[in-house]
PDB file of N, CA and C in Angstrom:
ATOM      1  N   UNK A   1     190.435 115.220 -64.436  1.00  0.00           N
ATOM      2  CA  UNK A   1     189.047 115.248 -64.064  1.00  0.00           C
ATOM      3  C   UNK A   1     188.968 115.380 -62.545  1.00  0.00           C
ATOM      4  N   UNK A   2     188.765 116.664 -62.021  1.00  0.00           N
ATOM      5  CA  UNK A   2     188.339 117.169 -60.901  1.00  0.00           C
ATOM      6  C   UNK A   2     187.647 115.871 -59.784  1.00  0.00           C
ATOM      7  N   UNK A   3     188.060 115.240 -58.642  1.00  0.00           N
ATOM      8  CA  UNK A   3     187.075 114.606 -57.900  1.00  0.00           C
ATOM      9  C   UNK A   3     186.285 115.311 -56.775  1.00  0.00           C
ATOM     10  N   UNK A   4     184.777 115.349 -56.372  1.00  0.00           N
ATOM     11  CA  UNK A   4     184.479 115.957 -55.532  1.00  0.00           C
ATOM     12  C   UNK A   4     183.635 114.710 -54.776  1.00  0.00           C
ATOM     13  N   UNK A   5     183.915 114.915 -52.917  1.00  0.00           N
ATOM     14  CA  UNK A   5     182.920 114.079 -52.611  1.00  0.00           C
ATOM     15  C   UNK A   5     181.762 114.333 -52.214  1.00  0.00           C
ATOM     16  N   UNK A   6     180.256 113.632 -52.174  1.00  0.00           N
ATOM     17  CA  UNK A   6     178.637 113.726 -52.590  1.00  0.00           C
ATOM     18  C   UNK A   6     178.889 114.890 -51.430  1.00  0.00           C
ATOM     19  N   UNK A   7     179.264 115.056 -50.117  1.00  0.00           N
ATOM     20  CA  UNK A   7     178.727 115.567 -49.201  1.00  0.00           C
ATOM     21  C   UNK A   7     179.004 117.005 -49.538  1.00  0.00           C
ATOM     22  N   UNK A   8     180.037 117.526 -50.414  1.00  0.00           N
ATOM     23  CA  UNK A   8     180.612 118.821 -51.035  1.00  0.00           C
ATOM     24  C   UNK A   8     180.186 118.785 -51.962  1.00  0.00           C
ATOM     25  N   UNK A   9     179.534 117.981 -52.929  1.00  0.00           N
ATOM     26  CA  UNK A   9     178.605 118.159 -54.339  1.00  0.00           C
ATOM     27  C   UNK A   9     177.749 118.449 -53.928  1.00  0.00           C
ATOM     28  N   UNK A  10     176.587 118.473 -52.812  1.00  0.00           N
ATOM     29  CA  UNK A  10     175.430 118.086 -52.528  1.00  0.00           C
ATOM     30  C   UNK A  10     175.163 119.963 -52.404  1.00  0.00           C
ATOM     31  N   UNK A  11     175.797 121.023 -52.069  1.00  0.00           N
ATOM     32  CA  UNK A  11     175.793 122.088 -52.011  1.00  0.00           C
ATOM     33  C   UNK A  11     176.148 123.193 -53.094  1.00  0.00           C
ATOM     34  N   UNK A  12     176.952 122.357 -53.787  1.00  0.00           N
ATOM     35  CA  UNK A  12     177.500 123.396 -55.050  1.00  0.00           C
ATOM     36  C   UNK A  12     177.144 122.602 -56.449  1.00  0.00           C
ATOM     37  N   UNK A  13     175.930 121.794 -56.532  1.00  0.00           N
ATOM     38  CA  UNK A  13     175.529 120.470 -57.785  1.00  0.00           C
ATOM     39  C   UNK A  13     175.043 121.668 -58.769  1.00  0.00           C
ATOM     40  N   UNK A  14     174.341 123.071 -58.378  1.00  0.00           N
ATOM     41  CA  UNK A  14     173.689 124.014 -59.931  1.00  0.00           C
ATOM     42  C   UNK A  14     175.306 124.143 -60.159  1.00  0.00           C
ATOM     43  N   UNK A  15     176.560 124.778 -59.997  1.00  0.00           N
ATOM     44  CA  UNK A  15     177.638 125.151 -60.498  1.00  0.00           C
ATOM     45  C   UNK A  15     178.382 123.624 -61.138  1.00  0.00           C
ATOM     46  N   UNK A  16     178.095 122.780 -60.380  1.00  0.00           N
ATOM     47  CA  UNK A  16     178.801 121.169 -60.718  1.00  0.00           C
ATOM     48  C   UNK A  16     177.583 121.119 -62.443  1.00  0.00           C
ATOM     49  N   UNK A  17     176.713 121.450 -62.023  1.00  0.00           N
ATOM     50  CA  UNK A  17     176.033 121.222 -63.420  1.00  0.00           C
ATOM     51  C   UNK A  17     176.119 122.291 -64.775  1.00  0.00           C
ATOM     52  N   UNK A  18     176.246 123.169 -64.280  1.00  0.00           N
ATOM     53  CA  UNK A  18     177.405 124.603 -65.357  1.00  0.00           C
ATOM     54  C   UNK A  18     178.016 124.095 -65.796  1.00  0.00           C
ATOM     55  N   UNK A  19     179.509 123.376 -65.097  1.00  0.00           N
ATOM     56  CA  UNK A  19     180.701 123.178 -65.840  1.00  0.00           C
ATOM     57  C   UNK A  19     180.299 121.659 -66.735  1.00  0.00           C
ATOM     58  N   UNK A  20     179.375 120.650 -66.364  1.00  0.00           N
ATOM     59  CA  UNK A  20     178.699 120.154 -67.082  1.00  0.00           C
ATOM     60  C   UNK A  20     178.682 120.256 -68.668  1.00  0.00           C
ATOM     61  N   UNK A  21     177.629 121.200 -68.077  1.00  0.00           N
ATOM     62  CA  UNK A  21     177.001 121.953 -69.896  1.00  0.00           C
ATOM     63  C   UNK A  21     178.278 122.448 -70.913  1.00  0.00           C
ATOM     64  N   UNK A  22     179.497 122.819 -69.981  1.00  0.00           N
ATOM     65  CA  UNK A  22     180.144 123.277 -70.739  1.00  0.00           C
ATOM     66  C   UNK A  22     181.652 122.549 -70.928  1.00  0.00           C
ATOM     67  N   UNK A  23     181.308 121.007 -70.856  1.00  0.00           N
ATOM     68  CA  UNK A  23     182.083 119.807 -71.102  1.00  0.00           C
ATOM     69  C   UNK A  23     182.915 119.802 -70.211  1.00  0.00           C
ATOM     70  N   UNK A  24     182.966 120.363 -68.943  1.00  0.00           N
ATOM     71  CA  UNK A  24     183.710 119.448 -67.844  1.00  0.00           C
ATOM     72  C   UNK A  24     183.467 118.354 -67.013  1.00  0.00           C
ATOM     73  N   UNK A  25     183.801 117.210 -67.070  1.00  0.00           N
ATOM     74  CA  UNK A  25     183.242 116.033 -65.878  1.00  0.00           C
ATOM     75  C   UNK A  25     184.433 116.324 -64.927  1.00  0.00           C
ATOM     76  N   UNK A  26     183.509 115.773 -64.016  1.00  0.00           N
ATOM     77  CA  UNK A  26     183.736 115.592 -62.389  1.00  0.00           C
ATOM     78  C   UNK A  26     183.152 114.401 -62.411  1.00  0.00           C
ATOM     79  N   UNK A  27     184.462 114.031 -61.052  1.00  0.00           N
ATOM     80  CA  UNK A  27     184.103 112.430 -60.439  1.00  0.00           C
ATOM     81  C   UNK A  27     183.069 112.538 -59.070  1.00  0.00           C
ATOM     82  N   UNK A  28     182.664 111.574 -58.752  1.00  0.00           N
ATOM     83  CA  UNK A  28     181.567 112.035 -57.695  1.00  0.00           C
ATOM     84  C   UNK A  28     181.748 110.926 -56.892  1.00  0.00           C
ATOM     85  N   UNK A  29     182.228 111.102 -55.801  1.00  0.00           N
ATOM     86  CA  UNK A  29     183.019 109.941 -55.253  1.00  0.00           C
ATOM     87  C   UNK A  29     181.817 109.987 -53.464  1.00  0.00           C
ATOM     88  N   UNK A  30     182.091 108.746 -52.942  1.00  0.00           N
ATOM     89  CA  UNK A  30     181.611 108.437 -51.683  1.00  0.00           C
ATOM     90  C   UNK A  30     182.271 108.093 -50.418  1.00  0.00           C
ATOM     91  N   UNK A  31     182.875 108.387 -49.643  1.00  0.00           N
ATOM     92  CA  UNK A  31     183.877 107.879 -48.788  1.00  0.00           C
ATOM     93  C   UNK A  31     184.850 107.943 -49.451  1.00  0.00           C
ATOM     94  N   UNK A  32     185.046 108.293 -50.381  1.00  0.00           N
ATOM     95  CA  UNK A  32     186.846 108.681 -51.136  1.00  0.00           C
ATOM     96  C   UNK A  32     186.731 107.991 -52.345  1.00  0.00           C
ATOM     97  N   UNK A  33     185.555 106.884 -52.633  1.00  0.00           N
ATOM     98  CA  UNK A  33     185.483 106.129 -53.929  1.00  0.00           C
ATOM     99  C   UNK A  33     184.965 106.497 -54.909  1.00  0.00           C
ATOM    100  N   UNK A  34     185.368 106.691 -56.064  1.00  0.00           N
ATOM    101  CA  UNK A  34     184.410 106.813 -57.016  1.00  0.00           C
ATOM    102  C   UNK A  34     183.067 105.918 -57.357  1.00  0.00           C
ATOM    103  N   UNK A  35     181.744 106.702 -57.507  1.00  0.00           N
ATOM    104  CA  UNK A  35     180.775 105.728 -57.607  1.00  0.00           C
ATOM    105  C   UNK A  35     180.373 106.614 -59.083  1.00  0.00           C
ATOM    106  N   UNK A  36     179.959 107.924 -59.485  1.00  0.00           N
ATOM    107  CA  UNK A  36     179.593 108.427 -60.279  1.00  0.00           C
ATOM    108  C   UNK A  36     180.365 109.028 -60.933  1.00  0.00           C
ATOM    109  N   UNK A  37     179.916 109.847 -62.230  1.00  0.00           N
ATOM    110  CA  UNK A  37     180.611 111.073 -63.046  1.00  0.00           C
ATOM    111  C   UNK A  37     179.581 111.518 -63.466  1.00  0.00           C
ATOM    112  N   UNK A  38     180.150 113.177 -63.336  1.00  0.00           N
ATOM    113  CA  UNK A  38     178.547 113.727 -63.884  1.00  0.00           C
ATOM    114  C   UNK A  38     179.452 114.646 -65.250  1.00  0.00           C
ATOM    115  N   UNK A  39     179.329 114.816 -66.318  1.00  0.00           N
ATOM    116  CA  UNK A  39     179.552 115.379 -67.290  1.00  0.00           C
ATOM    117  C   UNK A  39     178.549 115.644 -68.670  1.00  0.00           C
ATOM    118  N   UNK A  40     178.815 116.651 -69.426  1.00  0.00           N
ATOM    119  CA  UNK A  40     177.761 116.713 -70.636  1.00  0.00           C
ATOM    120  C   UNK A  40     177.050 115.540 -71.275  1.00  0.00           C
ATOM    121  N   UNK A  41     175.828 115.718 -71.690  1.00  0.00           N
ATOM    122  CA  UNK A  41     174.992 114.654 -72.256  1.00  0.00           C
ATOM    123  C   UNK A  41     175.354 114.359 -73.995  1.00  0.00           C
ATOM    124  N   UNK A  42     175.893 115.356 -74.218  1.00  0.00           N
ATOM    125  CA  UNK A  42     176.282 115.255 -75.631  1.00  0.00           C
ATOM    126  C   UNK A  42     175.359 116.232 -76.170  1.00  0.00           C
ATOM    127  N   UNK A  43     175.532 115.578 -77.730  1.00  0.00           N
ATOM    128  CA  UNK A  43     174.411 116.019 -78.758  1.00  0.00           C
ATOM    129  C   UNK A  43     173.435 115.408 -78.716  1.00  0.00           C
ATOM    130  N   UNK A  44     171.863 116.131 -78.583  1.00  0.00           N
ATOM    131  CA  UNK A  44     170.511 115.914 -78.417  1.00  0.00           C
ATOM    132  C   UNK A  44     169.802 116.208 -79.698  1.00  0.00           C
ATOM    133  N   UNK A  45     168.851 114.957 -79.936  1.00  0.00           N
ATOM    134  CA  UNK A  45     168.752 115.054 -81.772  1.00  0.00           C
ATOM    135  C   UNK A  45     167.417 114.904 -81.208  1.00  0.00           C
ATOM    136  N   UNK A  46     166.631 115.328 -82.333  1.00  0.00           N
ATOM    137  CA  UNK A  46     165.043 115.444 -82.276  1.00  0.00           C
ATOM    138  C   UNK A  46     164.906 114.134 -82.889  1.00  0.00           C
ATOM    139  N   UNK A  47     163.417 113.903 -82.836  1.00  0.00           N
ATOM    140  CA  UNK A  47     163.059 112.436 -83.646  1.00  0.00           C
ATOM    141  C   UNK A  47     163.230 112.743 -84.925  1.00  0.00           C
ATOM    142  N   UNK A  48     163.487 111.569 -85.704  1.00  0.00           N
ATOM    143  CA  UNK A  48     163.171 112.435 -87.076  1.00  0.00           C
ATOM    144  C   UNK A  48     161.125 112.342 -87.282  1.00  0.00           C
ATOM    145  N   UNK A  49     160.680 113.262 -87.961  1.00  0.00           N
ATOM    146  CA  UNK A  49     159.402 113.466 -88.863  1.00  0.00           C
ATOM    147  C   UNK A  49     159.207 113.007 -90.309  1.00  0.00           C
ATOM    148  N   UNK A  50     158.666 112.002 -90.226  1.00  0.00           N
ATOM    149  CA  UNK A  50     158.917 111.095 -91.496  1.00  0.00           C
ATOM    150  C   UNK A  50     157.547 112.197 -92.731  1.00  0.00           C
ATOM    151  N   UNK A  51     157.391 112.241 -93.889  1.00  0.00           N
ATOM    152  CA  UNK A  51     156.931 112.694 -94.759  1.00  0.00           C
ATOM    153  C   UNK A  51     157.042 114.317 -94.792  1.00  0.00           C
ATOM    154  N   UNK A  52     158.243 114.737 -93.942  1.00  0.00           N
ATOM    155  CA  UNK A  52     157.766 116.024 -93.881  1.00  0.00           C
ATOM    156  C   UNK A  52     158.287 116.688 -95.600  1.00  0.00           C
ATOM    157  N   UNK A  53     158.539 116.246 -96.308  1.00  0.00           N
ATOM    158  CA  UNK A  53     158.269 116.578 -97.450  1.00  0.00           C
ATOM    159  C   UNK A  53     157.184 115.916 -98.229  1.00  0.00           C
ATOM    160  N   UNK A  54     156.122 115.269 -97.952  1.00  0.00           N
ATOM    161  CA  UNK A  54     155.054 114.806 -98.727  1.00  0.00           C
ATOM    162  C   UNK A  54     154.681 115.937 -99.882  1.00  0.00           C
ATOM    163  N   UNK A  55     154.496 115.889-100.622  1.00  0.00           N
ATOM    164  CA  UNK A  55     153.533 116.722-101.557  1.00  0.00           C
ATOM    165  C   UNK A  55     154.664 117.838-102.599  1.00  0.00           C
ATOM    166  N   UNK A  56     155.983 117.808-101.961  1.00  0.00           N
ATOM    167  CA  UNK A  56     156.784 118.710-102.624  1.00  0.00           C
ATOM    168  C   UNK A  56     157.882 118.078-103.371  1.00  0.00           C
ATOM    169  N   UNK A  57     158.216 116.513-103.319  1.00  0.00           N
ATOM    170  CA  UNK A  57     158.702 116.109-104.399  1.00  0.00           C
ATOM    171  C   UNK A  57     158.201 114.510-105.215  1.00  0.00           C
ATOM    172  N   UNK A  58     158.377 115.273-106.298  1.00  0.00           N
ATOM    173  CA  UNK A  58     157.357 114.373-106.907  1.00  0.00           C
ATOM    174  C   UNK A  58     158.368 113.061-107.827  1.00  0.00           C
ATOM    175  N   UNK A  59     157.864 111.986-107.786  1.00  0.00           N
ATOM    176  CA  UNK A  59     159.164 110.932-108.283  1.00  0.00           C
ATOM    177  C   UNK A  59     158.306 110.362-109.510  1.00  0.00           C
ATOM    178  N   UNK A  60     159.378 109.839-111.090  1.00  0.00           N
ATOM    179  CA  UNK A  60     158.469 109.608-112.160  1.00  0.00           C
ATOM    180  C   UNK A  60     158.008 108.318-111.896  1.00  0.00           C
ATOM    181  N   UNK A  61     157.154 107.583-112.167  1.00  0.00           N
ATOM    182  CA  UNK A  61     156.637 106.293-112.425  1.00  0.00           C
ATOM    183  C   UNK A  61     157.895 104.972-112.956  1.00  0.00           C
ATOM    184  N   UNK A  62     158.566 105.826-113.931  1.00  0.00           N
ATOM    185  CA  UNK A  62     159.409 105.212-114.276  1.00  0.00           C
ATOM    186  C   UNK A  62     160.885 105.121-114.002  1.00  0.00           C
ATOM    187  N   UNK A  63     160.888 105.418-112.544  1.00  0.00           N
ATOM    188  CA  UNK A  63     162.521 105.931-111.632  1.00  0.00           C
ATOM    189  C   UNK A  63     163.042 104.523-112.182  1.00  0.00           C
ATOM    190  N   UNK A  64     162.715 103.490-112.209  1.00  0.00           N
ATOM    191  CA  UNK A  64     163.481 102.380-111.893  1.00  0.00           C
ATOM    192  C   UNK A  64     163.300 101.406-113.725  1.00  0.00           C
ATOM    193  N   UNK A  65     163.056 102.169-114.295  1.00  0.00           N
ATOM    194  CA  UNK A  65     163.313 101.816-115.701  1.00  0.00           C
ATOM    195  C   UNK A  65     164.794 101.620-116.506  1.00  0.00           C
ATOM    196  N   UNK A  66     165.056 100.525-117.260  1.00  0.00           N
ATOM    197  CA  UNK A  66     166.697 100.359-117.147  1.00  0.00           C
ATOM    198  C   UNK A  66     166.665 101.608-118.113  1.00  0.00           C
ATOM    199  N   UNK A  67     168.213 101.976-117.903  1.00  0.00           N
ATOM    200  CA  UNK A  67     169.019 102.821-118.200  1.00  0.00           C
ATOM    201  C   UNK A  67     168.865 102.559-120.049  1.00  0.00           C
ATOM    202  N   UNK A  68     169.050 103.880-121.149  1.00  0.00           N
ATOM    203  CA  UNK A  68     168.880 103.916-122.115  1.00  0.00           C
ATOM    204  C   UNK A  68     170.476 103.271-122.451  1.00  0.00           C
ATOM    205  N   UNK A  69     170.604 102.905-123.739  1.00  0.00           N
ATOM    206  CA  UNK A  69     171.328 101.924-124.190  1.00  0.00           C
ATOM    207  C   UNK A  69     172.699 102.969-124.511  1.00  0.00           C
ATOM    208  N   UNK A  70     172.803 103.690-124.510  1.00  0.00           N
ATOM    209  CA  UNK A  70     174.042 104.764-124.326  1.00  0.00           C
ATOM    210  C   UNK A  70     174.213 105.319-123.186  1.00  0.00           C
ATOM    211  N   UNK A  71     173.599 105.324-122.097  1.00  0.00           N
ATOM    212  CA  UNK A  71     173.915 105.859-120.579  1.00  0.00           C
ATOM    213  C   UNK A  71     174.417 104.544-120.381  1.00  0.00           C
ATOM    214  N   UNK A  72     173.960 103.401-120.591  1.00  0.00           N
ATOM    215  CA  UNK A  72     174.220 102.251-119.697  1.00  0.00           C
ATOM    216  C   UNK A  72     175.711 102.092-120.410  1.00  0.00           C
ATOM    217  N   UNK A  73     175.552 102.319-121.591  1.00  0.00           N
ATOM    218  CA  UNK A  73     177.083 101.877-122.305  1.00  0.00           C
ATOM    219  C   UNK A  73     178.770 102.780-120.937  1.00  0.00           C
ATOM    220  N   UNK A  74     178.142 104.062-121.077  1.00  0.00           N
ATOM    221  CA  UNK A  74     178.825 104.653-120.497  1.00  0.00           C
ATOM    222  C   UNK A  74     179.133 104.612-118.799  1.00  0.00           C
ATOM    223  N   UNK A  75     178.086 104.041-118.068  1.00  0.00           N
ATOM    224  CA  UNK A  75     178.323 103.566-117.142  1.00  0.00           C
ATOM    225  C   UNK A  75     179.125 102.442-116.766  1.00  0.00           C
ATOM    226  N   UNK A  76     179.569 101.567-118.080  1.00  0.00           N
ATOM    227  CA  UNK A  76     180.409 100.080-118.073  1.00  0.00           C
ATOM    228  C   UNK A  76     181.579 100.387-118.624  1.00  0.00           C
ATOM    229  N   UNK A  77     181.845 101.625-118.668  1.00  0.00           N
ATOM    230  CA  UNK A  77     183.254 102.191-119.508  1.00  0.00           C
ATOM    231  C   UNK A  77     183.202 102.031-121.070  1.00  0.00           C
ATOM    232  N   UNK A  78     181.861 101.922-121.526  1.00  0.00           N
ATOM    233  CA  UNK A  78     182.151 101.870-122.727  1.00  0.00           C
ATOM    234  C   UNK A  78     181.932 102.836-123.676  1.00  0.00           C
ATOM    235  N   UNK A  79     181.891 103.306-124.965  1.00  0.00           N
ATOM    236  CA  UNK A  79     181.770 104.330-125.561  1.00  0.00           C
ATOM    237  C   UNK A  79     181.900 105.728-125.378  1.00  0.00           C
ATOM    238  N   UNK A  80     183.478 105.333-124.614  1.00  0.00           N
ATOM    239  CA  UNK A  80     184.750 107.002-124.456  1.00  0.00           C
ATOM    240  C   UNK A  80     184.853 107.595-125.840  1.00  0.00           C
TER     241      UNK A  80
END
């Protein structure tokens, strides 16, 4: 990881921010110390939009009705 100090960043920071975008960090040092790093932000996620399927799927009344007496059998290993 490349070190540059602020007073030589301070002139070339649009190209320091290129290699950025394209996952290189640089150290960003002050008098010879490191104080910063400037590198990619990552992955940027939108909010999610809650109902954006409203109206297009439709669920039965009875989703949560127990299981018929031969599915359930077969779900407990029984009636192979």
């Amino acid at each position: 990881m490349p070190t540059v100090n602020i007073h030589q960043a301070k002139p070339h920071l649009s190209r320091l921010v290129e290699q950025a975008s394209r996952g290189q960090e640089t150290v960003i040092a002050k008098a010879g110390t490191p104080v910063a790093r400037l590198g990619p932000l990552g992955r940027v996620t939108r909010p999610k939009r809650f109902g954006l399927l409203k109206g297009h799927i439709r669920i039965d009344p009875d989703v949560d009705a127990p299981l018929p007496g031969g599915v359930l059998a077969l779900f407990e290993g029984q009636g192979r």
